[in-house]
PDB file of N, CA and C in Angstrom:
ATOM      1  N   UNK A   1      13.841 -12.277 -13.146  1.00  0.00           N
ATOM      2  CA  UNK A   1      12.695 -11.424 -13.400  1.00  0.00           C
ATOM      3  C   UNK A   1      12.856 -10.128 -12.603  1.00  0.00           C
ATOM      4  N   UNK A   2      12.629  -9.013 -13.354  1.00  0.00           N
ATOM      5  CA  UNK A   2      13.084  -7.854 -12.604  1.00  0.00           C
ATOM      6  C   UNK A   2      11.726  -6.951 -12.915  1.00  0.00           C
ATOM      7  N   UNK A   3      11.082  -6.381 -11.984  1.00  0.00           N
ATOM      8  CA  UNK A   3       9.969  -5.726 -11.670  1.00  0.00           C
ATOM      9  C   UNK A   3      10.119  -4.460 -11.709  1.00  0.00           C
ATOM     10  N   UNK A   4       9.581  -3.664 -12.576  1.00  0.00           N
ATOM     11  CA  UNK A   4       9.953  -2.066 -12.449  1.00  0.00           C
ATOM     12  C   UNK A   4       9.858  -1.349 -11.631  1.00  0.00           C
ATOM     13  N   UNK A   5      11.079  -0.662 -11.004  1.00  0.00           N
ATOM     14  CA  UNK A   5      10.756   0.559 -10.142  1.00  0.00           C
ATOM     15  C   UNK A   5      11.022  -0.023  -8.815  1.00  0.00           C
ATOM     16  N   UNK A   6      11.400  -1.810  -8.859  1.00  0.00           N
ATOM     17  CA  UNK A   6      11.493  -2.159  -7.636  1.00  0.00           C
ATOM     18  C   UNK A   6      12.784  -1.841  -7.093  1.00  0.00           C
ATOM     19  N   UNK A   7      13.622  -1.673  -7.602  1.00  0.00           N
ATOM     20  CA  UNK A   7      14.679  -0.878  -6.645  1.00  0.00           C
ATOM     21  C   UNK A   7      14.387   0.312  -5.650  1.00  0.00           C
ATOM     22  N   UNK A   8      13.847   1.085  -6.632  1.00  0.00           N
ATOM     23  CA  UNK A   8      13.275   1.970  -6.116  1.00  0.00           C
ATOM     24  C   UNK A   8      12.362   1.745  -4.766  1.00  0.00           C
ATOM     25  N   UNK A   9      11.492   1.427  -5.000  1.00  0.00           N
ATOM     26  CA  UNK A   9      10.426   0.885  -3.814  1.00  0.00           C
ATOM     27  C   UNK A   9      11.518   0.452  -2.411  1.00  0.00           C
ATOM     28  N   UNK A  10      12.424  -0.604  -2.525  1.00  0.00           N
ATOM     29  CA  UNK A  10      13.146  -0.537  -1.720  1.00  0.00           C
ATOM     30  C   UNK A  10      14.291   0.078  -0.902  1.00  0.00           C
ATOM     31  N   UNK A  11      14.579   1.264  -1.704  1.00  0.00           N
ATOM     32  CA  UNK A  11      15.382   2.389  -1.231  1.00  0.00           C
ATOM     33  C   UNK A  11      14.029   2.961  -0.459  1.00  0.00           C
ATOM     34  N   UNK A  12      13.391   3.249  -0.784  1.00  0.00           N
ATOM     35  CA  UNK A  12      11.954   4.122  -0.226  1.00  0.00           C
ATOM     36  C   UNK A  12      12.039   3.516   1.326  1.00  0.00           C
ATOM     37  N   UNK A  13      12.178   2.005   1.855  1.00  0.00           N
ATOM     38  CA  UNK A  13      11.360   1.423   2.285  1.00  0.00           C
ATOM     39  C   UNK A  13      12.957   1.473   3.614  1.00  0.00           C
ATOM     40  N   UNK A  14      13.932   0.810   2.576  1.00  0.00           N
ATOM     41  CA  UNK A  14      14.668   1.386   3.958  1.00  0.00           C
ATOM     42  C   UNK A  14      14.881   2.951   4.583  1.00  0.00           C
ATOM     43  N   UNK A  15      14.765   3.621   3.580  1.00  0.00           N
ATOM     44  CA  UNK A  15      14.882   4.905   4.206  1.00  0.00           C
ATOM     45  C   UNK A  15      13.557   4.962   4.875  1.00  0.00           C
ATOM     46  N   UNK A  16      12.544   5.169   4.927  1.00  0.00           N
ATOM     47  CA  UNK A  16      11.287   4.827   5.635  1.00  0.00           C
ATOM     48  C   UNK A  16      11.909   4.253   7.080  1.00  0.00           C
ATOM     49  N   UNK A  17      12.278   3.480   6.578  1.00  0.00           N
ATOM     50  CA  UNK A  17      12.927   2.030   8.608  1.00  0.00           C
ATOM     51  C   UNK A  17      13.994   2.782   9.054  1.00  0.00           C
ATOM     52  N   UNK A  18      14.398   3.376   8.409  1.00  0.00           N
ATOM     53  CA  UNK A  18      15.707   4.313   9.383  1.00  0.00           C
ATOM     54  C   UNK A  18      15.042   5.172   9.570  1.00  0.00           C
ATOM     55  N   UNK A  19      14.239   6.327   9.227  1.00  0.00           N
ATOM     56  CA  UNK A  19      13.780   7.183   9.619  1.00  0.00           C
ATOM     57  C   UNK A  19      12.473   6.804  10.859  1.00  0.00           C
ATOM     58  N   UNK A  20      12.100   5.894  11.059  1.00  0.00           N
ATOM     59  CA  UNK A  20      11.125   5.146  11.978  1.00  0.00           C
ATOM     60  C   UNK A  20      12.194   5.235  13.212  1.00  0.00           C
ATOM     61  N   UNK A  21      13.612   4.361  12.973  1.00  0.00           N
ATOM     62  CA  UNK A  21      14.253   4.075  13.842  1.00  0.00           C
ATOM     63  C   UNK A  21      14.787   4.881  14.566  1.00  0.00           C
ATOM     64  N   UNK A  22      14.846   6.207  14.069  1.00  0.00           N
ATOM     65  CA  UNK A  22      15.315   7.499  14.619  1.00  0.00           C
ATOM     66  C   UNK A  22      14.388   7.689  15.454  1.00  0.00           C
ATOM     67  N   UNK A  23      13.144   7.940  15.056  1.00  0.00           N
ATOM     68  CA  UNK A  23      12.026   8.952  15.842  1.00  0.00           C
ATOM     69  C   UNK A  23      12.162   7.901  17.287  1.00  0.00           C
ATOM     70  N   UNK A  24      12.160   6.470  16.931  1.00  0.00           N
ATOM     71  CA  UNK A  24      12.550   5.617  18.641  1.00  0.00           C
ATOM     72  C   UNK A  24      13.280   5.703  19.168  1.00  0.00           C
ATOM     73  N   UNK A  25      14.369   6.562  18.738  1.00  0.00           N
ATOM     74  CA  UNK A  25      15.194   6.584  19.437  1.00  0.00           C
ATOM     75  C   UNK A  25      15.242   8.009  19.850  1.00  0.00           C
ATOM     76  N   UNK A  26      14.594   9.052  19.408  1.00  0.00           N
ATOM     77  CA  UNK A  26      14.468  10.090  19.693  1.00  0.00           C
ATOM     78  C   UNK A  26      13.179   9.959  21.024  1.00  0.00           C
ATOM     79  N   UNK A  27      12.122   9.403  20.845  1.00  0.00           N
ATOM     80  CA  UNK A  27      11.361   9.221  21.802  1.00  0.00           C
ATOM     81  C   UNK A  27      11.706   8.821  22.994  1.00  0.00           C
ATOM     82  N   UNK A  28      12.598   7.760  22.865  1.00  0.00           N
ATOM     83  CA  UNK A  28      12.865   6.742  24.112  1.00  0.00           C
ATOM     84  C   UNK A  28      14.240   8.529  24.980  1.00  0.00           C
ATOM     85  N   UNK A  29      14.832   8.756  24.389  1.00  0.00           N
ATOM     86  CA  UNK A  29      16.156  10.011  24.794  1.00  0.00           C
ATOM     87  C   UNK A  29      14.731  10.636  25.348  1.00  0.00           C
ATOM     88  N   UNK A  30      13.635  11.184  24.520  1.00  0.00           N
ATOM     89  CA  UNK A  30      12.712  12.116  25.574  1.00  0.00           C
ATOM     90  C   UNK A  30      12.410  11.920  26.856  1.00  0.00           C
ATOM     91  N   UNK A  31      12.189  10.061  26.562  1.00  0.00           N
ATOM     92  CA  UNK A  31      11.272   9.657  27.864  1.00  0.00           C
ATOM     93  C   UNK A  31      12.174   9.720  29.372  1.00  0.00           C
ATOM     94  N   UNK A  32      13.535   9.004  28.773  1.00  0.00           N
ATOM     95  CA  UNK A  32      14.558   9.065  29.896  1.00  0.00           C
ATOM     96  C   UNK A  32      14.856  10.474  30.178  1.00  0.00           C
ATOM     97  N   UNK A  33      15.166  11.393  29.817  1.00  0.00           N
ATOM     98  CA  UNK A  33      14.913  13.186  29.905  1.00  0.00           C
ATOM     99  C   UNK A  33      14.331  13.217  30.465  1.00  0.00           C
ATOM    100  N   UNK A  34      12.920  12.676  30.675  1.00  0.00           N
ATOM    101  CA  UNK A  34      11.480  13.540  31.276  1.00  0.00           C
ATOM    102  C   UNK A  34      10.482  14.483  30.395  1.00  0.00           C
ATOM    103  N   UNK A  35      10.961  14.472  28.880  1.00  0.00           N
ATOM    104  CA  UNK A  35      10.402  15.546  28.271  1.00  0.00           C
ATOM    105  C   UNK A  35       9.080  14.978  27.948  1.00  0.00           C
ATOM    106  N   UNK A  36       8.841  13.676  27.991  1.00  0.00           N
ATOM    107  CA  UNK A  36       7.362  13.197  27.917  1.00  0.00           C
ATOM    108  C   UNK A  36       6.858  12.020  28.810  1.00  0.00           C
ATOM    109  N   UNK A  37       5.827  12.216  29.109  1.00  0.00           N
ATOM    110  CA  UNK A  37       5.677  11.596  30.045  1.00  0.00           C
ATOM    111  C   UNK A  37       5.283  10.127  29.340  1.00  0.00           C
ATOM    112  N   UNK A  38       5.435   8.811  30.130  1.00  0.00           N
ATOM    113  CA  UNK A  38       5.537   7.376  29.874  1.00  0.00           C
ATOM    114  C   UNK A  38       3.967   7.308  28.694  1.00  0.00           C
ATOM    115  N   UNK A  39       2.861   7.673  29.352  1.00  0.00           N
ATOM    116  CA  UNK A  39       1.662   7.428  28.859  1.00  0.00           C
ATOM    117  C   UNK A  39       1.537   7.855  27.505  1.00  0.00           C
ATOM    118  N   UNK A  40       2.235   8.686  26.930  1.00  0.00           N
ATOM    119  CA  UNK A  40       1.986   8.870  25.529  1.00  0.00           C
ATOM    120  C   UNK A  40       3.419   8.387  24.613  1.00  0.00           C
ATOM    121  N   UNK A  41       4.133   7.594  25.104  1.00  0.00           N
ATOM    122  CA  UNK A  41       5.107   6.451  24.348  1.00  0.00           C
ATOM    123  C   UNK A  41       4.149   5.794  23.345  1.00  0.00           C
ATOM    124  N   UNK A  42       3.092   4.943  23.791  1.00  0.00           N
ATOM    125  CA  UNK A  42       2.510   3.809  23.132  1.00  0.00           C
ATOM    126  C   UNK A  42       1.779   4.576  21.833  1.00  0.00           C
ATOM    127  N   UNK A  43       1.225   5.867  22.269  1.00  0.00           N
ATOM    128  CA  UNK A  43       0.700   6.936  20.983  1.00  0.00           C
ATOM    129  C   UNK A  43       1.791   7.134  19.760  1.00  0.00           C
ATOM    130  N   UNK A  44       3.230   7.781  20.402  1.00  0.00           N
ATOM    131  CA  UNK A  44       3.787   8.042  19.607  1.00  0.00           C
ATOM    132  C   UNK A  44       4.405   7.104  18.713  1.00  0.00           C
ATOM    133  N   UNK A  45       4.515   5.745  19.446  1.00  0.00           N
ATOM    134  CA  UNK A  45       4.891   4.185  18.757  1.00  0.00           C
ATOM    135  C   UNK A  45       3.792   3.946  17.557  1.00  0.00           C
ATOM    136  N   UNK A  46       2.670   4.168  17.951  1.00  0.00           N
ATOM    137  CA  UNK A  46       1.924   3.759  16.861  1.00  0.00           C
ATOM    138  C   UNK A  46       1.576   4.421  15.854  1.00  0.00           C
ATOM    139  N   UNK A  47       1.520   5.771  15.895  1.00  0.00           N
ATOM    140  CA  UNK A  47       1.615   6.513  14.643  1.00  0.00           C
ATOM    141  C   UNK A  47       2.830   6.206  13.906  1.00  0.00           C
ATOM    142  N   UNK A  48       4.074   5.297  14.393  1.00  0.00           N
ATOM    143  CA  UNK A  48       5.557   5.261  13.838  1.00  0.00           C
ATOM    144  C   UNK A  48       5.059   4.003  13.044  1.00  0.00           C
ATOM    145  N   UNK A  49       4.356   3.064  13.366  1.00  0.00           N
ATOM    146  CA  UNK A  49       4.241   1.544  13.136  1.00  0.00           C
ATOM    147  C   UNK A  49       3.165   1.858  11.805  1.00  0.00           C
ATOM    148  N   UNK A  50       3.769   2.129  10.543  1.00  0.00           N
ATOM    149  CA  UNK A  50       2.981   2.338   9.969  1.00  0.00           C
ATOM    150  C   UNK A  50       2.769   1.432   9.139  1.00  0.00           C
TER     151      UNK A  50
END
């Protein structure tokens, strides 16, 4: 049984999780930098956790 468009949906969905996985890893490079301070990690995590 093949569902329309569901390929699709799942290209969407990993590109979505890699692009999530970046911004953590871009965050976490800030935090060790110093470019942001610890207290707004958990902010920027959750706007990612969508």
């Amino acid at each position: 049984m093949k569902i329309e468009g569901s390929e699709e949906n799942w290209e969407n969905r990993e590109r979505k999780e890699a692009a999530v996985e970046t911004w953590r890893g871009k965050i976490v490079k800030a935090l060790i930098e110093g470019h942001i301070c610890q207290s707004t990690v958990p902010k920027l995590l959750g706007v990612l956790s969508i």
